[in-house]
Protein backbone atom coordinates (compact mmCIF):
# COMPACT_ATOMS: atom_id res chain seq x y z
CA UNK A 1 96.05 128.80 76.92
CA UNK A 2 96.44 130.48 80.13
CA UNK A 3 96.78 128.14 82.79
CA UNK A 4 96.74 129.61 86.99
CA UNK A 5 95.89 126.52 88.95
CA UNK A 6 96.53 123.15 88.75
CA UNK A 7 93.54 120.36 90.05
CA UNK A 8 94.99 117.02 91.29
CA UNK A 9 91.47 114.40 91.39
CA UNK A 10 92.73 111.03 92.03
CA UNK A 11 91.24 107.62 93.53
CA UNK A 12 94.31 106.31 95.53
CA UNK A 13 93.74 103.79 98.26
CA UNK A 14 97.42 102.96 98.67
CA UNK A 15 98.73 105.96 97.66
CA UNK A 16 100.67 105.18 94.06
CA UNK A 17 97.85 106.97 92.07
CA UNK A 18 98.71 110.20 94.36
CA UNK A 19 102.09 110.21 94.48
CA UNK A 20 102.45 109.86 90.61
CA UNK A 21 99.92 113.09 90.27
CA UNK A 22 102.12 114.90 92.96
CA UNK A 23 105.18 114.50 90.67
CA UNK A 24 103.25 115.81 87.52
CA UNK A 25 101.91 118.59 89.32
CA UNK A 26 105.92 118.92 90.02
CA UNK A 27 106.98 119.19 86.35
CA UNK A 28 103.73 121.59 85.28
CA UNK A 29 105.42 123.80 87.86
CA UNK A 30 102.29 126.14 89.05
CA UNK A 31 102.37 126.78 92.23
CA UNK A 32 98.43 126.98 92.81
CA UNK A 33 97.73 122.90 93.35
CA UNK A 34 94.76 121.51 95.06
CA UNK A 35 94.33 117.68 95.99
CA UNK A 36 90.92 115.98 95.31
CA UNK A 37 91.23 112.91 97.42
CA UNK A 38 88.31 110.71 96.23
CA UNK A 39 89.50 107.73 97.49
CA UNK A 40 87.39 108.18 101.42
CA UNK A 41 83.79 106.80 100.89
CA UNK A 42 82.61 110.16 102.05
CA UNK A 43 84.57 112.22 99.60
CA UNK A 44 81.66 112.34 96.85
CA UNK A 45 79.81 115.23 98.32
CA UNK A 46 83.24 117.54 97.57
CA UNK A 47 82.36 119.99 94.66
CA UNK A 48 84.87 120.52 91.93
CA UNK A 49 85.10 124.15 91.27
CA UNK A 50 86.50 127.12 90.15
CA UNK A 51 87.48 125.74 86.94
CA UNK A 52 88.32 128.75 85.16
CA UNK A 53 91.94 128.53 83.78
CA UNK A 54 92.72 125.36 85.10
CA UNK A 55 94.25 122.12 84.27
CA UNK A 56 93.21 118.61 85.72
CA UNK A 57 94.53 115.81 86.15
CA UNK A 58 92.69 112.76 86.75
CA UNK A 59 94.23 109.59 88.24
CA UNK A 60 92.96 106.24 88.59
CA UNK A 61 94.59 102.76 89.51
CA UNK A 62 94.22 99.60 87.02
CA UNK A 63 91.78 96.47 88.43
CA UNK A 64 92.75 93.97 85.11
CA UNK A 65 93.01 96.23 82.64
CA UNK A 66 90.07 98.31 83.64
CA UNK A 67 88.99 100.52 85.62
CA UNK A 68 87.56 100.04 89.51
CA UNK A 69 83.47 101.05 89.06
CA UNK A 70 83.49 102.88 91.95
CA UNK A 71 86.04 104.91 90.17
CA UNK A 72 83.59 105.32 87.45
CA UNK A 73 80.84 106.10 89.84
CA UNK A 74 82.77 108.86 92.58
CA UNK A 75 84.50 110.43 88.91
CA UNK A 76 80.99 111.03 87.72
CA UNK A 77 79.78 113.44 90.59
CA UNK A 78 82.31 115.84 88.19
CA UNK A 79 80.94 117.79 85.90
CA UNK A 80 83.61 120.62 83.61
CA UNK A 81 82.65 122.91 80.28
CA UNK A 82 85.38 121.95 78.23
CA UNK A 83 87.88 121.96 80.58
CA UNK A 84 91.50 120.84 79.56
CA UNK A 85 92.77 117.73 81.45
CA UNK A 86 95.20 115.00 81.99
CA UNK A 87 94.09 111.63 82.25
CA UNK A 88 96.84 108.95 84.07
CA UNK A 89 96.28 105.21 84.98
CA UNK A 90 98.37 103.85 87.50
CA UNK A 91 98.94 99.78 86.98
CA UNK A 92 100.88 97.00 88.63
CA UNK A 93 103.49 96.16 86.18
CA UNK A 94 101.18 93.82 84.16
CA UNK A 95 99.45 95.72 81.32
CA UNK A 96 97.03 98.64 81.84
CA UNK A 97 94.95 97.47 78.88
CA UNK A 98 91.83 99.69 78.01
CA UNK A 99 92.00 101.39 81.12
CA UNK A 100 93.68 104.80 79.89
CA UNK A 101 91.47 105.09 76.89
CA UNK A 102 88.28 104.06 79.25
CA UNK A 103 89.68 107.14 81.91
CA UNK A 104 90.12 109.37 79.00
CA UNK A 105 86.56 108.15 77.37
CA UNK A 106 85.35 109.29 80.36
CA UNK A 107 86.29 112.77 81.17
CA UNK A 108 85.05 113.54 77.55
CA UNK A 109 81.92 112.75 78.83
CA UNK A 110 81.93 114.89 82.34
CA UNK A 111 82.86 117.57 79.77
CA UNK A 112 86.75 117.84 80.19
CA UNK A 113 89.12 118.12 76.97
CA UNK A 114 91.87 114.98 77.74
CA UNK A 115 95.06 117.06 76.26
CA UNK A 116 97.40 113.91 77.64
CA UNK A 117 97.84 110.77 78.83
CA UNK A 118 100.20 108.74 80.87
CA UNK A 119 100.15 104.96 82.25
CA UNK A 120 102.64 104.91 85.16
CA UNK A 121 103.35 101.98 87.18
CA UNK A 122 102.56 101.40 90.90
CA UNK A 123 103.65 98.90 93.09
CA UNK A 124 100.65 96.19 93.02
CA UNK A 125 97.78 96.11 95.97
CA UNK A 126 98.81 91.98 96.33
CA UNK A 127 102.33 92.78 96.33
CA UNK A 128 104.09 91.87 99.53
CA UNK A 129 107.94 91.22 100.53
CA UNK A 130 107.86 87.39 99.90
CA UNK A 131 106.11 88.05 96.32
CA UNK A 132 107.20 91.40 94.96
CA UNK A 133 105.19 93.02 92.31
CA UNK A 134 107.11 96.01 91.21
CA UNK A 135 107.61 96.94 95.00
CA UNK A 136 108.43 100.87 95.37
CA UNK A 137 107.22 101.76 92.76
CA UNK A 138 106.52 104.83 91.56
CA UNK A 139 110.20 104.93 92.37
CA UNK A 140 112.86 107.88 91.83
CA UNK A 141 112.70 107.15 88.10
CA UNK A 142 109.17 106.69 87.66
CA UNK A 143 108.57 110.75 89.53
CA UNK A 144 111.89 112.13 87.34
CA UNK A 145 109.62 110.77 84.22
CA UNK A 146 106.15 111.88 85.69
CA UNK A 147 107.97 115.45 86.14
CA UNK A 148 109.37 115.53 83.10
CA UNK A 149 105.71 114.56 81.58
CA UNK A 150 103.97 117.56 83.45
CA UNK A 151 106.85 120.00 82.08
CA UNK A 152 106.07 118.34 78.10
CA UNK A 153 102.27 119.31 79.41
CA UNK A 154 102.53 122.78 80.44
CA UNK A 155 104.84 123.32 77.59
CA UNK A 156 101.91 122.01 75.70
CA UNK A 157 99.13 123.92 76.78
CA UNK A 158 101.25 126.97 76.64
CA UNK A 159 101.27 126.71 72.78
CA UNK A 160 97.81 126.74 72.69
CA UNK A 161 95.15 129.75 71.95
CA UNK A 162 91.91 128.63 72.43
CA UNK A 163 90.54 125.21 73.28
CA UNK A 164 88.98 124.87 69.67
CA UNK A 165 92.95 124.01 68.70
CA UNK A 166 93.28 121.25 71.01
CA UNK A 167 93.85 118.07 69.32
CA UNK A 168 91.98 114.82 69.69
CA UNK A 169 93.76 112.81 72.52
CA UNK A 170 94.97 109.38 71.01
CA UNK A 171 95.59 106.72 73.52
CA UNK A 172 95.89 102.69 73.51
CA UNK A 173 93.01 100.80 74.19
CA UNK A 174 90.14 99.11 72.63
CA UNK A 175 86.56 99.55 72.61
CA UNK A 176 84.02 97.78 73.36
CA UNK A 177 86.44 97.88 76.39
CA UNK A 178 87.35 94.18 77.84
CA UNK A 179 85.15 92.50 80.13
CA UNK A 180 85.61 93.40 83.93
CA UNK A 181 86.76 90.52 85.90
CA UNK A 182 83.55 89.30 88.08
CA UNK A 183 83.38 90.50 91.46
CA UNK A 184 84.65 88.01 94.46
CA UNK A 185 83.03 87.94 98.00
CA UNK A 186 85.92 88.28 100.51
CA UNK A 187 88.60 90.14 102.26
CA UNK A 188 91.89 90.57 103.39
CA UNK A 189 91.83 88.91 107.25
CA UNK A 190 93.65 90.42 111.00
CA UNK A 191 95.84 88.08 112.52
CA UNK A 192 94.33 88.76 116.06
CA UNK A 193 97.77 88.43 117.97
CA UNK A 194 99.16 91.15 116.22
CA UNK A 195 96.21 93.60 115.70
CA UNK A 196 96.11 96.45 118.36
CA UNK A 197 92.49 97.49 117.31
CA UNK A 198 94.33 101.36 115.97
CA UNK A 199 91.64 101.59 113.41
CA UNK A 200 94.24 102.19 110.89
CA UNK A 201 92.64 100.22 108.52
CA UNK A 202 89.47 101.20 108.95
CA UNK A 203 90.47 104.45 108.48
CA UNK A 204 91.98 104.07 105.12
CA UNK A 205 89.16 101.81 103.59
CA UNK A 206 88.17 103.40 100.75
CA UNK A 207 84.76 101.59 100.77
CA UNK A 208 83.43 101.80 104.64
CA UNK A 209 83.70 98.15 104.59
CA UNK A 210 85.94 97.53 108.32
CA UNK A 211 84.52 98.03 111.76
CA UNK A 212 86.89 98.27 114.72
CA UNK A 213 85.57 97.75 118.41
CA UNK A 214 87.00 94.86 120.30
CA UNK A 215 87.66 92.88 117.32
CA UNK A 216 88.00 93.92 113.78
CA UNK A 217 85.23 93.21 111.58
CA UNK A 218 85.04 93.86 107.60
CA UNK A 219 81.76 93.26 105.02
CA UNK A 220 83.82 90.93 102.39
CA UNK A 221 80.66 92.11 100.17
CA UNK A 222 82.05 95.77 100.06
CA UNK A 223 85.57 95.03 100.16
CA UNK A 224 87.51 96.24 96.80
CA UNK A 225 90.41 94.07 97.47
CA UNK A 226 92.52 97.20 97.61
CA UNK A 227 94.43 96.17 100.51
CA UNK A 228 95.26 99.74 101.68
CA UNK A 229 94.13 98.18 105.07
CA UNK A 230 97.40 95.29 104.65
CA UNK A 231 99.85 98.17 103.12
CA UNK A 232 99.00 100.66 105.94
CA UNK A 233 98.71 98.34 109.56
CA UNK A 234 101.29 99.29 111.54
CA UNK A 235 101.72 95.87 112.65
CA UNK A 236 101.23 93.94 109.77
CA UNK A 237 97.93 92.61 111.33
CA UNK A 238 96.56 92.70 107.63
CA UNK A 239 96.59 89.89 105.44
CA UNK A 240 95.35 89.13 101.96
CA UNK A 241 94.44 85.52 102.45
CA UNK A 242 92.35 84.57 99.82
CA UNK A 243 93.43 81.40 97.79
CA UNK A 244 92.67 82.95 94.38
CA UNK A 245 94.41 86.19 95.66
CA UNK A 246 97.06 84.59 96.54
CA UNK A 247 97.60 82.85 93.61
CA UNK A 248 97.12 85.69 91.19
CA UNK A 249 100.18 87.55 93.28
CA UNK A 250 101.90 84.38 92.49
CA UNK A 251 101.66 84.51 89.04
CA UNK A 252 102.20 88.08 88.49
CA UNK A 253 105.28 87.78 90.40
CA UNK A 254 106.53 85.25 88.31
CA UNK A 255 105.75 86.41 84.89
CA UNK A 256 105.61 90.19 85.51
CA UNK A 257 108.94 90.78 87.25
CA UNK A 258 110.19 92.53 84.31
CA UNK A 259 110.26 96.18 84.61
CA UNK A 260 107.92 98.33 82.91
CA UNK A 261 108.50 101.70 82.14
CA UNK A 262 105.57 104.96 81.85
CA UNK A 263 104.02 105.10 78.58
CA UNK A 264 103.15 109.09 78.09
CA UNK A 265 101.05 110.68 75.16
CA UNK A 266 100.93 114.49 74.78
């Protein structure tokens, strides 16, 4: 199949899920890439257009082995005619779970063809320098891999003719998919002697939930528990300080230290 351009749509609060399309996009080796950021709350109303000999990829981050509903909800403004695509799950070195075959699931039914798959791993939103959870990653290794995945891809879709002779994308995962973990009220909290009131992390709230005048205010109803707002303050005003938070980030750094490597399917 003849493929021109290359479509990068991606949810990516603290910038893992982008940076792992970015080095795909590196290996497919087209020159004619364009970024669909849908991670801004106002980022819905963006068409996704001029389909015609392109390839997507689709990137998501893992929330427990699913994956985020507003995902779900800002992926399904998207609508495509069979066009080919590449579904990849970003996780924190845990287990990604039914989220790849959920993200693939999916753009079947926005009316992409999933040709391949990848689950890459991310450093982890509760991840912090006392309690590392696969901190830096997607690493060197991790983009040599996700480049050498977008070259098997290209080489891929070069080999086929027509769409009808795409095969039926396989990926792990079960379905009825595993039951998303219940939403908690809360937030990550500004330590008011070190917050300058920038608006950094309002700015990079994916969900609209922070206010910055005087003080810094944030609806712990909207809040995702991201924490692009603690990974991007410029003076680590940010802090996740929720007991349950904090004691998940425990755990996973204690019995997920092991390194995981990407899992690719083409």
């Amino acid at each position: 199949m003849k493929i021109s351009s290359v479509k990068l749509v991606y949810f990516s609060p603290t910038g893992t899920t982008k940076k792992v399309l970015e080095g795909i996009a590196g290996g497919i080796g087209i020159e004619d890439i364009d970024h669909m950021d849908m991670t801004r709350q106002d980022a819905r109303s963006k068409p996704l257009d001029h389909l015609t000999d392109a390839l997507v990829v689709i990137g998501a981050p893992v929330y427990a082995g699913r994956l985020p509903g507003d995902v779900v909800k800002r992926f399904k403004h998207f609508k495509a005619q069979n066009t080919p695509a590449v579904v990849v799950v970003v996780y924190g070195n845990r287990e990604y779970e039914d989220a790849l075959l959920e993200l693939s699931d999916l753009s079947r039914d926005l009316g992409f063809v999933p040709v391949s798959g990848g689950a890459f791993i991310g450093e982890h939103s509760y991840a912090t320098a006392d309690l590392p959870i696969a901190n830096g990653r997607p690493d060197e290794k991790d983009l040599e891999k996700a480049a050498a995945f977008g070259a098997g891809v290209i080489k891929k879709m070069t080999g086929i003719k027509k769409g009808e002779d795409i095969t039926p994308l396989k990926v792990p995962g079960n379905f009825p998919y595993k039951q998303a973990m219940p939403s908690v009220s809360g937030s990550p909290i500004t330590l008011a002697d070190l917050c300058t009131t920038c608006g950094t992390c309002a700015e990079v709230c994916p969900k609209a939930a922070i206010t910055v005048n005087d003080t810094v205010e944030t609806d712990p109803d909207l809040c995702i528990k991201c924490c692009a707002c603690v990974k991007e303050c410029p003076t680590a005003a940010r802090i996740m300080d929720i007991p349950r938070f904090k004691d998940v980030a425990k755990w996973l750094n204690e019995n997920c230290s092991h390194r995981k490597e990407p899992e690719v399917f083409i």
